[in-house]
C-alpha atoms as a PDB file:
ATOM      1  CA  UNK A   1     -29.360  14.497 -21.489  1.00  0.00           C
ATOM      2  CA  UNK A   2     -26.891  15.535 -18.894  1.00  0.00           C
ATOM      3  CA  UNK A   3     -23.990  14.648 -20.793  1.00  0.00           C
ATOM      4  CA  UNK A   4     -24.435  17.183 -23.539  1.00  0.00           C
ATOM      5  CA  UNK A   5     -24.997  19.687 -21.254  1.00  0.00           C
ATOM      6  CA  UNK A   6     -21.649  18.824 -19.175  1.00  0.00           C
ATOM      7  CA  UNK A   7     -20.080  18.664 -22.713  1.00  0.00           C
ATOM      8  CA  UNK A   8     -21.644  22.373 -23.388  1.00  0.00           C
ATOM      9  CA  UNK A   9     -20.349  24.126 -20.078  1.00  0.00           C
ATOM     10  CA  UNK A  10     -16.488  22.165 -20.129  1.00  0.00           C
ATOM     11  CA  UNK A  11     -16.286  23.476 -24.085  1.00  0.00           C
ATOM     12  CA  UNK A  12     -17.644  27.047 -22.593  1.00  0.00           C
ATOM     13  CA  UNK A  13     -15.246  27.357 -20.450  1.00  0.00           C
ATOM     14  CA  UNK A  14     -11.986  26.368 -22.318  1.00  0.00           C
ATOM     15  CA  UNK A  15     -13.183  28.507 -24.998  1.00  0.00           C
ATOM     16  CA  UNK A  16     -13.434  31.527 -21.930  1.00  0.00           C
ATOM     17  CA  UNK A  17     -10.111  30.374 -20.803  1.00  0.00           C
ATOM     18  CA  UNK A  18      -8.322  30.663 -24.489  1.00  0.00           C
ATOM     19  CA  UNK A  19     -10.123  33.971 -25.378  1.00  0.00           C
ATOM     20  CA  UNK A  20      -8.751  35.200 -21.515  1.00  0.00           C
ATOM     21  CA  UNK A  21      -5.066  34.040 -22.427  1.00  0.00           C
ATOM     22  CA  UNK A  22      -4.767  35.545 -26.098  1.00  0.00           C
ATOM     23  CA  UNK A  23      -6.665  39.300 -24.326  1.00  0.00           C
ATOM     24  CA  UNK A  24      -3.616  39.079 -21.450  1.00  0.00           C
ATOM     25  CA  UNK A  25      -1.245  38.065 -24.431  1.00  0.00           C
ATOM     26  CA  UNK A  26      -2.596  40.992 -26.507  1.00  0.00           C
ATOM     27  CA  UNK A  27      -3.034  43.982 -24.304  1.00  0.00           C
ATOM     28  CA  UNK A  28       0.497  42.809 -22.215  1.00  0.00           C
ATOM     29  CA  UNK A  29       2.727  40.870 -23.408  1.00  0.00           C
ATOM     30  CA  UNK A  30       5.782  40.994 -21.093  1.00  0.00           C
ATOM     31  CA  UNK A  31       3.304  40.723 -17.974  1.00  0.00           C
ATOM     32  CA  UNK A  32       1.998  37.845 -19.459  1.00  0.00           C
ATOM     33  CA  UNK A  33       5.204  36.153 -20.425  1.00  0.00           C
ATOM     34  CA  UNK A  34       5.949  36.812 -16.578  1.00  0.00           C
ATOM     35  CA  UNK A  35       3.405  34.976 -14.979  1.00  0.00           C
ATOM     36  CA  UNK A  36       3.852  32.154 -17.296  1.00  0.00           C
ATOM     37  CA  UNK A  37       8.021  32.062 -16.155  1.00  0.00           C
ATOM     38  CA  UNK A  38       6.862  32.731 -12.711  1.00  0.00           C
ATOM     39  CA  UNK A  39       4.652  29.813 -12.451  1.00  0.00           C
ATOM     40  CA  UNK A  40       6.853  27.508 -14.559  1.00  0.00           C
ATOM     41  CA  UNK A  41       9.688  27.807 -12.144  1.00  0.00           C
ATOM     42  CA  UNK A  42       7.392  27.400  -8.572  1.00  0.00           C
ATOM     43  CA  UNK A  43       5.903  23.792 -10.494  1.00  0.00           C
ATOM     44  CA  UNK A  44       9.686  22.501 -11.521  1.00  0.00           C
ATOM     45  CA  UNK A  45      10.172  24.023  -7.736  1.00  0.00           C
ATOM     46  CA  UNK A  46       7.891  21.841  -6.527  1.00  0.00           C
ATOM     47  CA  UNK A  47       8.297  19.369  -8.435  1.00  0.00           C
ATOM     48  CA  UNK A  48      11.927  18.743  -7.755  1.00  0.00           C
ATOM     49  CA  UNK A  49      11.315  19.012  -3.991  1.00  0.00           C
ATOM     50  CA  UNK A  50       8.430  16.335  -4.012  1.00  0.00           C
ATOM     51  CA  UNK A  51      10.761  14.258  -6.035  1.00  0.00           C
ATOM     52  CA  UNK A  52      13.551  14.489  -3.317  1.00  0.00           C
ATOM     53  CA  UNK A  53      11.448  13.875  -0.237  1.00  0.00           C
ATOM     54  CA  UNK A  54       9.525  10.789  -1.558  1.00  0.00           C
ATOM     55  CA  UNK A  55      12.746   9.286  -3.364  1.00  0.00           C
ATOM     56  CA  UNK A  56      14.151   8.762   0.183  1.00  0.00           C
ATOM     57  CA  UNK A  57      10.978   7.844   1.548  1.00  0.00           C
ATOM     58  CA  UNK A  58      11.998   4.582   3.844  1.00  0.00           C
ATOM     59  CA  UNK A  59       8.950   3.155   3.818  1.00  0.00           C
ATOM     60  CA  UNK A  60       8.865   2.944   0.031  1.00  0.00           C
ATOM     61  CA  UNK A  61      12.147   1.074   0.247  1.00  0.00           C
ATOM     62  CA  UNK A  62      10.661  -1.190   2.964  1.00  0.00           C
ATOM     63  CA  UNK A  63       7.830  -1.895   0.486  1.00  0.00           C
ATOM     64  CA  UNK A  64      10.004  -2.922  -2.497  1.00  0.00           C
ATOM     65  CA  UNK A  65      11.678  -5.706  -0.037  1.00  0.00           C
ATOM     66  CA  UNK A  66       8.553  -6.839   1.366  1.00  0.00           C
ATOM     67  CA  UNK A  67       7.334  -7.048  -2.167  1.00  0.00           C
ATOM     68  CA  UNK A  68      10.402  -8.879  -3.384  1.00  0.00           C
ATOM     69  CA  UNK A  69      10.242 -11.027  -0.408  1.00  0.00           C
ATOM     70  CA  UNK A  70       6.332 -12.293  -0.930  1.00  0.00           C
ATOM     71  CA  UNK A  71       7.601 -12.875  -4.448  1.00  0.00           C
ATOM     72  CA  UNK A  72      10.404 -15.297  -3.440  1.00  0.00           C
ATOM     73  CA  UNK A  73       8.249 -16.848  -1.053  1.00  0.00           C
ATOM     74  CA  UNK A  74       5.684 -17.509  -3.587  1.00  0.00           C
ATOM     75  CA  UNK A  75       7.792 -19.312  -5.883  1.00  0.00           C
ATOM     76  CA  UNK A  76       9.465 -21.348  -2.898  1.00  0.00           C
ATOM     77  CA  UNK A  77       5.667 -22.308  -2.331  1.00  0.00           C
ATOM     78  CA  UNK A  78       5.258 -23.103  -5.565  1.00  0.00           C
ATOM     79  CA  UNK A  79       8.299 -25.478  -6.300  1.00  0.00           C
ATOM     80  CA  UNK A  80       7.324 -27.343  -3.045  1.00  0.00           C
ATOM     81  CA  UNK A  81       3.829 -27.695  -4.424  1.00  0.00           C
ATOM     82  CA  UNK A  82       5.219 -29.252  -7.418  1.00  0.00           C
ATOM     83  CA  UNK A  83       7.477 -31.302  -5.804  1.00  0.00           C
ATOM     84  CA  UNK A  84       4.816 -32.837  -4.069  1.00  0.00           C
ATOM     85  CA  UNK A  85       2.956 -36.217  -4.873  1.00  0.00           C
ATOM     86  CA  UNK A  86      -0.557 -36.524  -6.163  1.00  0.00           C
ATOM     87  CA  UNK A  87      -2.021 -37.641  -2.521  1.00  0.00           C
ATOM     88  CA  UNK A  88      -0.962 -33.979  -1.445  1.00  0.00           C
ATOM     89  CA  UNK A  89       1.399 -35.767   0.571  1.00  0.00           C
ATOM     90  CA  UNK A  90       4.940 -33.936   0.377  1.00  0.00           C
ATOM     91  CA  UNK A  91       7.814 -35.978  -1.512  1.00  0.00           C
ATOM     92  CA  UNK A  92      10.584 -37.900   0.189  1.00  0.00           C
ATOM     93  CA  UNK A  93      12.468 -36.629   2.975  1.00  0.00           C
ATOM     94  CA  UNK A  94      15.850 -36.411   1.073  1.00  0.00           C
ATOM     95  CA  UNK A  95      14.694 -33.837  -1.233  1.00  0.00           C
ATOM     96  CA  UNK A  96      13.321 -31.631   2.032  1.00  0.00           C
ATOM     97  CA  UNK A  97      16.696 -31.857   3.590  1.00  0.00           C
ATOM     98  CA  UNK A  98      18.403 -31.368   0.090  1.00  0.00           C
ATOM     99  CA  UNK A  99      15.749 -27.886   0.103  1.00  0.00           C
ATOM    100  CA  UNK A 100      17.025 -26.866   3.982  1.00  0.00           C
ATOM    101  CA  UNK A 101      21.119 -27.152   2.624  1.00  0.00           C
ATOM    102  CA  UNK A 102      20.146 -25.300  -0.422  1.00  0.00           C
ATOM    103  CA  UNK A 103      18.594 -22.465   1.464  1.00  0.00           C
ATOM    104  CA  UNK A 104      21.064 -19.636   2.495  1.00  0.00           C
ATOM    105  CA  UNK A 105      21.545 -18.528   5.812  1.00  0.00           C
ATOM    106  CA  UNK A 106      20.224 -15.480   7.047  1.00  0.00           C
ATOM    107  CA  UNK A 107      21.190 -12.141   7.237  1.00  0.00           C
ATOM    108  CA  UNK A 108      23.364 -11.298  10.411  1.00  0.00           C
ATOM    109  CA  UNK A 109      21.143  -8.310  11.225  1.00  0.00           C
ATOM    110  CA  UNK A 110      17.907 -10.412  11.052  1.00  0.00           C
ATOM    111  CA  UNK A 111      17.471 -12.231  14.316  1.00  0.00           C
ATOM    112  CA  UNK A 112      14.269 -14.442  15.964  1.00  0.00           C
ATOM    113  CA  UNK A 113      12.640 -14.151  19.343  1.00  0.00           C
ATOM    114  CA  UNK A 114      11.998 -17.131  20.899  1.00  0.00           C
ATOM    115  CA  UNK A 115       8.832 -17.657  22.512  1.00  0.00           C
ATOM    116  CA  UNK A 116       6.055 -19.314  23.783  1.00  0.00           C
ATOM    117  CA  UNK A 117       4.184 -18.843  20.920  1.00  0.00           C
ATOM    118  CA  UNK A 118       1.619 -21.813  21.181  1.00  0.00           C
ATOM    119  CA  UNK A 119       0.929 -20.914  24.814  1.00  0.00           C
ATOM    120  CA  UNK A 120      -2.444 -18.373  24.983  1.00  0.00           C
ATOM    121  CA  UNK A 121      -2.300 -15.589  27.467  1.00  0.00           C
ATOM    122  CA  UNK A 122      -3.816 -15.502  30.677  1.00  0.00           C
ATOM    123  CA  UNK A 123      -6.518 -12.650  30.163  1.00  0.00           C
ATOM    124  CA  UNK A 124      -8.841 -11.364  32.968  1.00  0.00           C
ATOM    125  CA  UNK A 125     -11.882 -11.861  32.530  1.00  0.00           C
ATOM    126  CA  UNK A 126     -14.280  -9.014  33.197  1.00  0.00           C
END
């Protein structure tokens, strides 16, 4: 029951809306036709300015690397999967060293920190 009468007051209104636009288009004509301009030009306004500031968004850049990077890693994961025998052991050790040659070396910006990173941290306790 609630959707006709939803359906009822959305109809109402558009018809309101229409009848509104073709008494402004009828009584003033050059008023209306300046409103319409004016607020055509502030949307491709801002528009256009939206369309600047999130094209050089960084962290939208960020995002499509991070997304191509998951995606290489994913097939890498995949092909070593396969390569794999049916124990779920991996295959022979030539064809992991023959993967490690293949691979290409990293970028020069991109560096590691070394670390104790199996060592846990000495917390207080409270």
């Amino acid at each position: 029951m609630k959707k006709p009468f939803t359906f009822y007051i959305v109809s109402g209104l558009i018809i309101l809306a229409v009848i509104g636009v073709a008494v402004s288009l009828i009584s003033n004509p050059a008023g209306f036709l300046q409103r319409i301009a004016v607020i055509v030009i502030i949307g491709a306004a801002v528009y256009f300015l939206f369309q600047r500031f999130n094209r050089y968004n960084p962290s939208k850049r960020e995002q499509r690397a991070f997304i191509k990077a998951a995606k290489k890693s994913k097939r890498r994961f995949n092909n070593n999967k396969e390569s794999g025998t049916a124990n779920g052991r991996k295959g022979s050790v030539g064809s992991i060293t023959s993967i490690k040659k293949s691979r290409k070396k990293s970028s020069p910006h991109l560096t590691v920190i070394e670390g104790k990173k199996g060592k846990k941290k000495n917390r207080a306790s409270l």
